[in-house]
Protein backbone atom coordinates (compact mmCIF):
# COMPACT_ATOMS: atom_id res chain seq x y z
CA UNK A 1 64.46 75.45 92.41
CA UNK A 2 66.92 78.40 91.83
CA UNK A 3 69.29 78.35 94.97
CA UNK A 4 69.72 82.13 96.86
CA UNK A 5 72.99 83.22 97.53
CA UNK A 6 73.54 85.80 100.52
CA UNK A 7 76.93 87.94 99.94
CA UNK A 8 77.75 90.25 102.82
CA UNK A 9 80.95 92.40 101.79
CA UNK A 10 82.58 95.10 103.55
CA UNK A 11 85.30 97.57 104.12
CA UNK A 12 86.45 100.28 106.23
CA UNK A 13 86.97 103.20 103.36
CA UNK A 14 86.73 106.05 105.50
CA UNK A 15 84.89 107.53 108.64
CA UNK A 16 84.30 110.77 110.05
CA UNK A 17 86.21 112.25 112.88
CA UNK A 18 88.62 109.16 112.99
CA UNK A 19 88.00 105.54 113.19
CA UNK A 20 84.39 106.36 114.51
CA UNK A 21 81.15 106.08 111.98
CA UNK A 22 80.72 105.70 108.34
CA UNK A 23 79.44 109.39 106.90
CA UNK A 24 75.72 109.89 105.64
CA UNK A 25 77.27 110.81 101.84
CA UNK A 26 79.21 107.35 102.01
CA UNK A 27 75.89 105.21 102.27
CA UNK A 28 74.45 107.26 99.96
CA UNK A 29 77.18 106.37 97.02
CA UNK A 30 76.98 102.83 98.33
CA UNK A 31 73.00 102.65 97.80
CA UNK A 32 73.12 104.15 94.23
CA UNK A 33 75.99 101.78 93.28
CA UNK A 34 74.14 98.81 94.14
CA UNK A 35 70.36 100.43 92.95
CA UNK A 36 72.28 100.66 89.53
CA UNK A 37 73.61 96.47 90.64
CA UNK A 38 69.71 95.32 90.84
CA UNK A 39 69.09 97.44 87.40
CA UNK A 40 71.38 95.67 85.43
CA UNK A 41 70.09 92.25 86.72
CA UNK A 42 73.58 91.90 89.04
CA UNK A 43 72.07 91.26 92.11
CA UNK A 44 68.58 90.66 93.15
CA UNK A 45 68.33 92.83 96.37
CA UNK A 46 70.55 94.66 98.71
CA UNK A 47 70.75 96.45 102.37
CA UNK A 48 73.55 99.01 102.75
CA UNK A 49 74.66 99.70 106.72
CA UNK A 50 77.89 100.24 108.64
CA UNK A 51 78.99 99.09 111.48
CA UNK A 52 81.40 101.58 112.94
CA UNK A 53 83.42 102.86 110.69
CA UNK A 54 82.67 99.67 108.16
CA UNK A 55 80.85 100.11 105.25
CA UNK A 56 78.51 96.75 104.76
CA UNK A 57 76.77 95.68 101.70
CA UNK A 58 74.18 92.96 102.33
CA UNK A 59 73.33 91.35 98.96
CA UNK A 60 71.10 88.67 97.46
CA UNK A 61 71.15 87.04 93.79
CA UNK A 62 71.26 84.07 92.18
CA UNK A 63 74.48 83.93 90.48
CA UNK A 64 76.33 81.70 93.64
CA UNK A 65 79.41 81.99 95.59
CA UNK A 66 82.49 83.99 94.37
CA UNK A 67 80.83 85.54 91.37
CA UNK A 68 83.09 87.95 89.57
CA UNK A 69 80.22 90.18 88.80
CA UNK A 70 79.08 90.56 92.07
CA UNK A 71 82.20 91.40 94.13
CA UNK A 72 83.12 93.66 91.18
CA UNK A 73 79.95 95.36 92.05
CA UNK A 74 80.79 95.89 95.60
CA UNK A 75 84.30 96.42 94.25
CA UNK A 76 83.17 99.56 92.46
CA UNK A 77 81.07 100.48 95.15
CA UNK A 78 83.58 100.59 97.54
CA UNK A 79 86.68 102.38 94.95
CA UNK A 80 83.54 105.33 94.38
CA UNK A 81 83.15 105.78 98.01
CA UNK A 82 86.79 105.88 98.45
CA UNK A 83 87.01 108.58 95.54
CA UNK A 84 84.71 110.72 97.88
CA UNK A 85 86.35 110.18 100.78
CA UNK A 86 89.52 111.06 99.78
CA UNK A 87 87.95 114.25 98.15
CA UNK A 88 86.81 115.23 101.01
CA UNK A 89 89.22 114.39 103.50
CA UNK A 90 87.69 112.08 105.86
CA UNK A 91 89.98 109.69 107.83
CA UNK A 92 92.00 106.60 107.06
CA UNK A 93 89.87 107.14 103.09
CA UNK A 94 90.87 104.00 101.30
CA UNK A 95 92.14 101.94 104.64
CA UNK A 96 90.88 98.34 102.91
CA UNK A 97 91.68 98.98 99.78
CA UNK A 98 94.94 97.22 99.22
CA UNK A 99 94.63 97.20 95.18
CA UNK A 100 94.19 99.66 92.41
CA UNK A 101 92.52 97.32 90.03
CA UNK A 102 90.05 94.51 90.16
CA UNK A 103 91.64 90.92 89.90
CA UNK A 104 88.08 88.67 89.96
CA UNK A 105 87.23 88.49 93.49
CA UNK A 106 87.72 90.75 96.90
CA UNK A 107 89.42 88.09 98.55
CA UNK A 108 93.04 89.40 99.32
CA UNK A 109 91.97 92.62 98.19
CA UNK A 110 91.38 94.30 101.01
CA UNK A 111 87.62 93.71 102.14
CA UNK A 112 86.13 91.06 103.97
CA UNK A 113 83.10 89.26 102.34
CA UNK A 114 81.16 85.99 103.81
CA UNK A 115 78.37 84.39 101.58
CA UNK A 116 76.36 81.14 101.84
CA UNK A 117 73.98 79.53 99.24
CA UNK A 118 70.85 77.81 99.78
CA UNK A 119 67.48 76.53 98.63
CA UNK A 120 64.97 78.64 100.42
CA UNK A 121 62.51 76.67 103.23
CA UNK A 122 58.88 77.88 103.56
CA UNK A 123 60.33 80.48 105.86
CA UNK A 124 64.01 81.39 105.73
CA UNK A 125 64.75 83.66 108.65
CA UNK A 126 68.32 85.06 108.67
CA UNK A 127 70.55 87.89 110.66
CA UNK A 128 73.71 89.04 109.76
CA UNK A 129 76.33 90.00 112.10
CA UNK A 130 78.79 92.69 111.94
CA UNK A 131 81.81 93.64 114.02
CA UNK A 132 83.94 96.85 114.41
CA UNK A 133 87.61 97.33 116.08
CA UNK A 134 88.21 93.16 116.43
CA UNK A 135 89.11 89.88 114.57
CA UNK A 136 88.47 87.53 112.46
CA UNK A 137 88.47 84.61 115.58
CA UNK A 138 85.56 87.01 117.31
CA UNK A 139 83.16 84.89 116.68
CA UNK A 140 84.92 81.78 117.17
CA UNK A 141 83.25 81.83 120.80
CA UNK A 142 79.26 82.25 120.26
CA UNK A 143 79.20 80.16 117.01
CA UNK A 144 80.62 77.41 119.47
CA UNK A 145 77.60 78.42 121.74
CA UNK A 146 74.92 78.49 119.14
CA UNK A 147 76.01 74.98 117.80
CA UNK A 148 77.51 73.38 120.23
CA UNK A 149 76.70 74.23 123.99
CA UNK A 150 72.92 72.73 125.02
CA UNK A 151 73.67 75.49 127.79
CA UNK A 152 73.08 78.01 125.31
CA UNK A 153 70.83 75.71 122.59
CA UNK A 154 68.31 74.03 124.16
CA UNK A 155 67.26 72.40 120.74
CA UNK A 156 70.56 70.69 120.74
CA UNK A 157 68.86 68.74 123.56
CA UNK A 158 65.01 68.53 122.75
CA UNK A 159 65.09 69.09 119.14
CA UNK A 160 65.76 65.50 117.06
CA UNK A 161 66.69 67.61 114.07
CA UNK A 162 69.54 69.23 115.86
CA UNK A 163 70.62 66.32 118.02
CA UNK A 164 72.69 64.32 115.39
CA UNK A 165 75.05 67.80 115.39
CA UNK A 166 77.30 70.13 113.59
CA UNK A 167 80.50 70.22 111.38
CA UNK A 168 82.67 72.77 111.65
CA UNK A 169 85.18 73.99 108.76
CA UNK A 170 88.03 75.92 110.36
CA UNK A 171 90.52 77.72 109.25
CA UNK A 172 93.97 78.52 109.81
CA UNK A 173 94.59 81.87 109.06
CA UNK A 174 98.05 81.92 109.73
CA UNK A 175 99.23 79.82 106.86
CA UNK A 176 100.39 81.44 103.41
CA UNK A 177 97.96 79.36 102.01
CA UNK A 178 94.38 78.91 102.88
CA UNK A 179 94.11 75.92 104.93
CA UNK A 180 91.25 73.92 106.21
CA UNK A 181 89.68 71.06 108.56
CA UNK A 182 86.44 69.59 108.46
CA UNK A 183 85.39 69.04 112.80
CA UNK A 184 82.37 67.41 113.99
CA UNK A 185 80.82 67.84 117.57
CA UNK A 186 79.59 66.53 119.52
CA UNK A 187 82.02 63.56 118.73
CA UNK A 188 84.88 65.88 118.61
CA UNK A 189 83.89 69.04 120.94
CA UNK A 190 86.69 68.74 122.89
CA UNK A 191 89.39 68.80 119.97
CA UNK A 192 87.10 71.96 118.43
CA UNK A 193 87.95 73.68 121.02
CA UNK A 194 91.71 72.89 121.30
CA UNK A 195 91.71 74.88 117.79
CA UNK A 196 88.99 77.65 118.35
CA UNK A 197 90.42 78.76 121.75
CA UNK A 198 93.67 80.02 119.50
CA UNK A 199 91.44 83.10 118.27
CA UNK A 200 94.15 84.77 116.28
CA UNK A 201 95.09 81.62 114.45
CA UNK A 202 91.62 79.67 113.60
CA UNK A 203 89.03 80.44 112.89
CA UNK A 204 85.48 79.58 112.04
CA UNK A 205 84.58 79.59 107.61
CA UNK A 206 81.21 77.48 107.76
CA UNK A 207 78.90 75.87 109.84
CA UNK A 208 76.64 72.77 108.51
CA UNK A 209 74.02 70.31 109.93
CA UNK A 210 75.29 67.38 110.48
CA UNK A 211 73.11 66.40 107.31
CA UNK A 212 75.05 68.94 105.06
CA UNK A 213 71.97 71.92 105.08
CA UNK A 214 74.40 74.76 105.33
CA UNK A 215 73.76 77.48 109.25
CA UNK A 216 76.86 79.45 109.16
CA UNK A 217 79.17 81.55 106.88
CA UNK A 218 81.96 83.82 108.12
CA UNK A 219 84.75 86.53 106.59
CA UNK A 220 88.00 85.28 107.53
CA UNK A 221 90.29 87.68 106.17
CA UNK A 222 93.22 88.91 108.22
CA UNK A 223 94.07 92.15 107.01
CA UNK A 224 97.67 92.31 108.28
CA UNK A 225 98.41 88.35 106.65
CA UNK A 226 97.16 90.19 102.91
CA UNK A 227 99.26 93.49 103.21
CA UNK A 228 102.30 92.24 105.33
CA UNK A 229 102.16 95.12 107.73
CA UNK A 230 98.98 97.06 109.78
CA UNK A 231 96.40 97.98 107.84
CA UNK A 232 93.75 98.51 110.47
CA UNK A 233 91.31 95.80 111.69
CA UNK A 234 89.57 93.13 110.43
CA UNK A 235 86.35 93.28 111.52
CA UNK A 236 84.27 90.08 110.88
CA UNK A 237 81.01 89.49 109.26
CA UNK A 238 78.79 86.43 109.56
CA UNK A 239 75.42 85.13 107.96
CA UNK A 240 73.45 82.83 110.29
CA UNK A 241 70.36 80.81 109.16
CA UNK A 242 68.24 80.42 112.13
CA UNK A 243 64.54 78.24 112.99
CA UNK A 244 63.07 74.54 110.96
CA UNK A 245 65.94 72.49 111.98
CA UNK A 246 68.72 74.79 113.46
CA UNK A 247 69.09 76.73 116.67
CA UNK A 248 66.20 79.39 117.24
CA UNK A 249 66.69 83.06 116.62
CA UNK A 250 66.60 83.61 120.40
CA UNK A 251 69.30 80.61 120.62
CA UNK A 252 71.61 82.02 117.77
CA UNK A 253 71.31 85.39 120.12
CA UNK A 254 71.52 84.23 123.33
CA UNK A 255 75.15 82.97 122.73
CA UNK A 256 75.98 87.11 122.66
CA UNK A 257 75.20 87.74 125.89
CA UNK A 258 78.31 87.74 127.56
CA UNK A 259 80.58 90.20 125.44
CA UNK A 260 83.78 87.83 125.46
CA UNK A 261 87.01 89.17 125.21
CA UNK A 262 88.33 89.51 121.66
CA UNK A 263 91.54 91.14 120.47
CA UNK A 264 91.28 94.71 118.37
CA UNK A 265 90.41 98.05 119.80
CA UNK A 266 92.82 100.51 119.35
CA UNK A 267 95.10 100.29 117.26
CA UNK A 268 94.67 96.55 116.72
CA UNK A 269 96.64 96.06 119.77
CA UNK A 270 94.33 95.94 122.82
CA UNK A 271 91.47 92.97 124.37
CA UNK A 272 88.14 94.39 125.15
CA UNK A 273 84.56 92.76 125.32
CA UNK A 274 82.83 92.74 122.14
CA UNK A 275 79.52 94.52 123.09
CA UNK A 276 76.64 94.18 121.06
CA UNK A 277 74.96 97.49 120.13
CA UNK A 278 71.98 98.67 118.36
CA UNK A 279 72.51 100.27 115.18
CA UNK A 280 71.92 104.24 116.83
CA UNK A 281 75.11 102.90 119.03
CA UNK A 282 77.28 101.59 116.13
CA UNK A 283 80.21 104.08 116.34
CA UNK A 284 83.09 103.69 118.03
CA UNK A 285 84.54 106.30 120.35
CA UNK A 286 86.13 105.42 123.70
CA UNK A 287 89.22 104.10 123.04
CA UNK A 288 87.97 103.64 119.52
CA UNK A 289 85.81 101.18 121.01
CA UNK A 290 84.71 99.16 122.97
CA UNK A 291 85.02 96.52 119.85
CA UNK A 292 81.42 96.08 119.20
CA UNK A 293 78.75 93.97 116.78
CA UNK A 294 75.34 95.02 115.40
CA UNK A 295 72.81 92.34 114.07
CA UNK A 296 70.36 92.52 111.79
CA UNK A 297 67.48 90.28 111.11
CA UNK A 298 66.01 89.70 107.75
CA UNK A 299 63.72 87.06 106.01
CA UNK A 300 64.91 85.68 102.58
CA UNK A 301 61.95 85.49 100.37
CA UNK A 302 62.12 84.45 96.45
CA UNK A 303 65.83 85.97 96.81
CA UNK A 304 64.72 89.39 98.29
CA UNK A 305 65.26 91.10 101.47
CA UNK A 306 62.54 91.72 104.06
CA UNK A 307 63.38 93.77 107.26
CA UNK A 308 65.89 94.63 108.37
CA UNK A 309 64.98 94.03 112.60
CA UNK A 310 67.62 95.34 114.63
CA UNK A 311 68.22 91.92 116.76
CA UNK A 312 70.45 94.15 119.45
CA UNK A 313 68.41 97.69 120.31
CA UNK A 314 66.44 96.05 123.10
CA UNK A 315 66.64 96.15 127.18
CA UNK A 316 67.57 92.36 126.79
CA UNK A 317 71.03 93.18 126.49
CA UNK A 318 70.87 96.32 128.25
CA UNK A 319 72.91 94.22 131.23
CA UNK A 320 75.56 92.72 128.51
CA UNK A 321 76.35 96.15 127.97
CA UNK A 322 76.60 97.04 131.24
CA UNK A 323 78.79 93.85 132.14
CA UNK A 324 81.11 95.14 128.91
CA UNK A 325 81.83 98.30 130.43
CA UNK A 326 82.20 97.86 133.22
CA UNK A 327 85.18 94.67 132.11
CA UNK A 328 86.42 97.98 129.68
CA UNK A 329 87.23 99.88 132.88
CA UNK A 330 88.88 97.54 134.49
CA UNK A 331 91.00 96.92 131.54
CA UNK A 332 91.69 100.55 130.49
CA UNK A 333 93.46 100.79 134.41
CA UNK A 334 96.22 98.39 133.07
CA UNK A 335 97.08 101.24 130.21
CA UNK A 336 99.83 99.47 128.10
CA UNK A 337 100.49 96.52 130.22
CA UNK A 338 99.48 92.83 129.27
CA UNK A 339 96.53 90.87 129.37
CA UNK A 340 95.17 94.23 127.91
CA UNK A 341 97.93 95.12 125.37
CA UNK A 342 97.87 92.17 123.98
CA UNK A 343 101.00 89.79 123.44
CA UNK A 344 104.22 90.48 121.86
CA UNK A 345 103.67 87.94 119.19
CA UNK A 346 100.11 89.24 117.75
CA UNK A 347 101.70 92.72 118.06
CA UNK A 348 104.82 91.94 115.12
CA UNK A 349 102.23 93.54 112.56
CA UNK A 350 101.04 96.96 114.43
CA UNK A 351 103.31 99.90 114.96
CA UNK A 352 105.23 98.64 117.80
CA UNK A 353 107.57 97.41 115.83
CA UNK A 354 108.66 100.58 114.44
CA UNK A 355 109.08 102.44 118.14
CA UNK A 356 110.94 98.90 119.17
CA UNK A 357 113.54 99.37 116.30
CA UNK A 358 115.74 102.16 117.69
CA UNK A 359 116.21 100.19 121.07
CA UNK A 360 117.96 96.93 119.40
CA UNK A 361 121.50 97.64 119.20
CA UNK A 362 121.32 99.32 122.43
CA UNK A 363 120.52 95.87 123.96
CA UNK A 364 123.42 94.11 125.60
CA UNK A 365 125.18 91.19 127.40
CA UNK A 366 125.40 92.16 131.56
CA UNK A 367 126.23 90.63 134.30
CA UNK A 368 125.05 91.82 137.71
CA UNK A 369 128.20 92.26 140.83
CA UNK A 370 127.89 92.99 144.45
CA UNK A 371 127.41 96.26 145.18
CA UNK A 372 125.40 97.65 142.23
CA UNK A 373 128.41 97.80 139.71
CA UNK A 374 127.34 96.12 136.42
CA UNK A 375 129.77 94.88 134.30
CA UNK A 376 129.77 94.90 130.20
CA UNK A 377 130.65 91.02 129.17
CA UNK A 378 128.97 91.55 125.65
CA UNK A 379 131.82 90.66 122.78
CA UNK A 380 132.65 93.51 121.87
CA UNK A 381 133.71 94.80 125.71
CA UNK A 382 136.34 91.79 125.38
C-alpha cells in the first residue's frame, strides 16, 4: 500500500495592521498556488489557514518526507504571497523569508514545516496544531501529557496497546548542527523531562509507539539560530495521529487545557499562556498576543483531506481561556521586569541588544565609601 505523507508548512509573510491576522487576498494566492499543486499531480490535497499572522499550508501526497517538489510548491506559494504583500504594503511582508532563491528544501529557509508518513488504518483521524507569537519548545509540555502522563491519558493505563509506551526524538536546537536523542518513557520519564523542561533549547521532532507506528511530528525551526539575529517568532506546527492504538482525540486535547507558559509574545521577548482559540479568534492583538494555538481536525482518507473540525471553538475550553487571561494580567503588571521579560540569555537575539550597546563603555569599576562619596578605581582613574 502507497504510504500518505502529511506536510504542514508555514510562514509569517505578512499581516494586516501589524503582527495581527493573515489578509483575505493572502489565502486567496495561497489556495490558487496549491489548486495549480494538485493539477500538476504535486500534491494530492491541501487546506490553506493561518494562524495569526501565519500563513499554513496543510498538504497531503504521496511523494514522502522532504520532497523537493513539494516544499518548492509551498516555496512558490509563499515568494507569490510575499510579492503581494509587499505591493501592497502590509506589515513585516516577507518576515520568513530569509532567501531569494530555492535551495531544495524550506528547512533553514525561513519557514517552518513538520510532516509525518504513514500507511493509512481503516480510520486515520488526525489534527494539526498551529501556534502564533511562541516557540519551537511550546509544545514540549502537552506532547509530554498526551504520551506520557496517565493523568492526562487514561489509555496509557487501560489501553494494552498504549501501555508498552513512547519514544521520544528530541532535539537540540541550540547546536550549529542538528542534533538528536532517541528517549523512551516510561523507563526514562524522569530524564525526558530533565531535557524538555529547557524549552528554548530542546525540543520535541517525533513521537512513536513504542512499536515504531509513527503519533507525532513537529517544526523545530528557530528562526533567530537560521538568520543570526531577530527575525520574528517561530511559531510551531505539529501533526498528531490520534484513536486504534494511540491516545484518543479527547486525550491528545485534553493535555491543552491549561495554557502553560511559553516564551514569545511581543517582540519575542515576553512569557504568556499559550491559549487555545477557535479559528474566528486566531489573531493576535493585545500585546500581540496572548501567544495562542488553533487545531484542526481532519480524517486522512486514500491521501485526501476530510474536514477540517475546529477542535478549539467550543465552551470546553471556554475556562482555559479564561484561566489564560486572567495569568496575562497578572503578567502584563510586571511591564519589563523578569519572569515576564524573559531572561537575559534568550534575549541576545531580539533588539535589546542594540538599546544595551550605547551603555557599555559607560560601565565602570566603583567602590562604595562612607558617606555616599563613590570613588573611580577602574584602570584608567589610576
Amino acid at each position: 500500500m502507497v504510504e500518505t505523507t502529511i506536510s504542514v508548512i508555514k510562514a509569517d509573510i505578512g499581516s494586516l495592521a501589524g503582527h495581527v491576522v493573515v489578509p483575505d487576498f493572502i489565502l486567496d494566492i495561497a489556495r490558487k498556488s496549491l489548486k495549480e499543486g494538485v493539477e500538476k499531480k504535486i500534491i494530492n490535497d491541501f487546506h490553506v489557514t493561518n494562524a495569526g499572522d501565519d500563513l499554513e499550508l496543510i498538504m497531503t501526497h504521496f511523494k514522502g518526507e522532504n520532497n523537493e517538489e513539494v516544499h518548492k510548491l509551498a516555496w512558490d506559494t509563499f515568494m507569490k504571497g510575499t510579492e503581494k504583500a509587499r505591493e501592497m504594503k502590509i506589515y513585516a511582508a516577507g518576515q520568513d523569508i530569509l532567501a531569494d532563491t530555492f535551495s531544495g528544501n524550506v528547512k533553514g529557509m525561513g519557514p517552518g514545516s513538520a510532516e509525518m508518513t504513514f500507511e493509512e488504518r481503516k480510520s486515520e483521524p488526525i489534527a494539526v496544531f498551529m501556534a502564533d507569537k511562541t516557540e519551537p519548545g511550546a509544545y514540549n509540555f502537552p506532547l509530554f501529557r498526551m504520551y506520557a502522563d496517565p493523568f492526562n491519558t487514561a489509555g496509557l493505563v487501560i489501553d494494552p496497546n498504549l501501555h508498552d509506551g513512547f519514544r521520544f526524538v528530541i532535539q537540540d536546537i541550540k547546536t550549529d548542527i542538528p542534533s538528536f536523542i532517541e528517549m523512551k518513557c516510561p523507563e526514562e520519564s524522569y530524564d525526558v523531562l530533565a531535557l524538555l523542561g529547557s524549552t528554548g533549547r530542546y525540543t520535541i521532532k517525533k513521537v512513536y509507539r513504542a512499536d515504531g507506528m509513527v503519533t507525532a511530528s513537529v517544526s523545530t525551526d528557530k528562526l533567530h539560530n537560521i538568520a543570526g539575529k531577530y527575525v520574528g517568532k517561530d511559531d510551531p506546527v505539529a501533526i498528531i495521529r490520534a484513536h486504534s492504538g494511540l491516545p484518543a482525540m479527547g486525550e491528545v486535547l485534553e493535555a491543552f487545557t491549561l495554557p502553560h507558559l511559553v516564551s514569545g509574545w511581543m517582540r519575542g521577548s515576553h512569557i504568556g499562556p499559550l491559549m487555545p482559540v477557535g479559528l474566528k479568534d486566531s489573531r493576535c492583538t493585545r500585546f500581540d498576543g496572548p501567544p495562542r494555538v488553533i487545531g484542526l481536525g481532519f480524517q486522512v482518507s486514500n491521501g485526501m483531506l476530510i474536514g477540517p473540525i475546529d477542535m478549539f471553538e467550543d465552551v470546553a475550553f471556554d475556562i482555559t481561556r479564561q484561566r489564560a487571561m486572567e495569568i496575562v494580567d497578572y503578567l502584563r503588571r510586571h511591564g519589563p521586569f523578569m519572569p515576564h521579560r524573559l531572561h537575559d540569555q534568550d534575549m541576545e537575539y531580539t533588539t535589546l541588544p542594540d538599546v544595551l550597546v550605547k551603555y557599555e563603555k559607560r560601565f565602570v569599576d566603583y567602590e562604595v565609601v562612607p558617606k555616599g562619596k563613590v570613588k573611580d578605581t577602574s584602570d584608567s582613574a589610576k
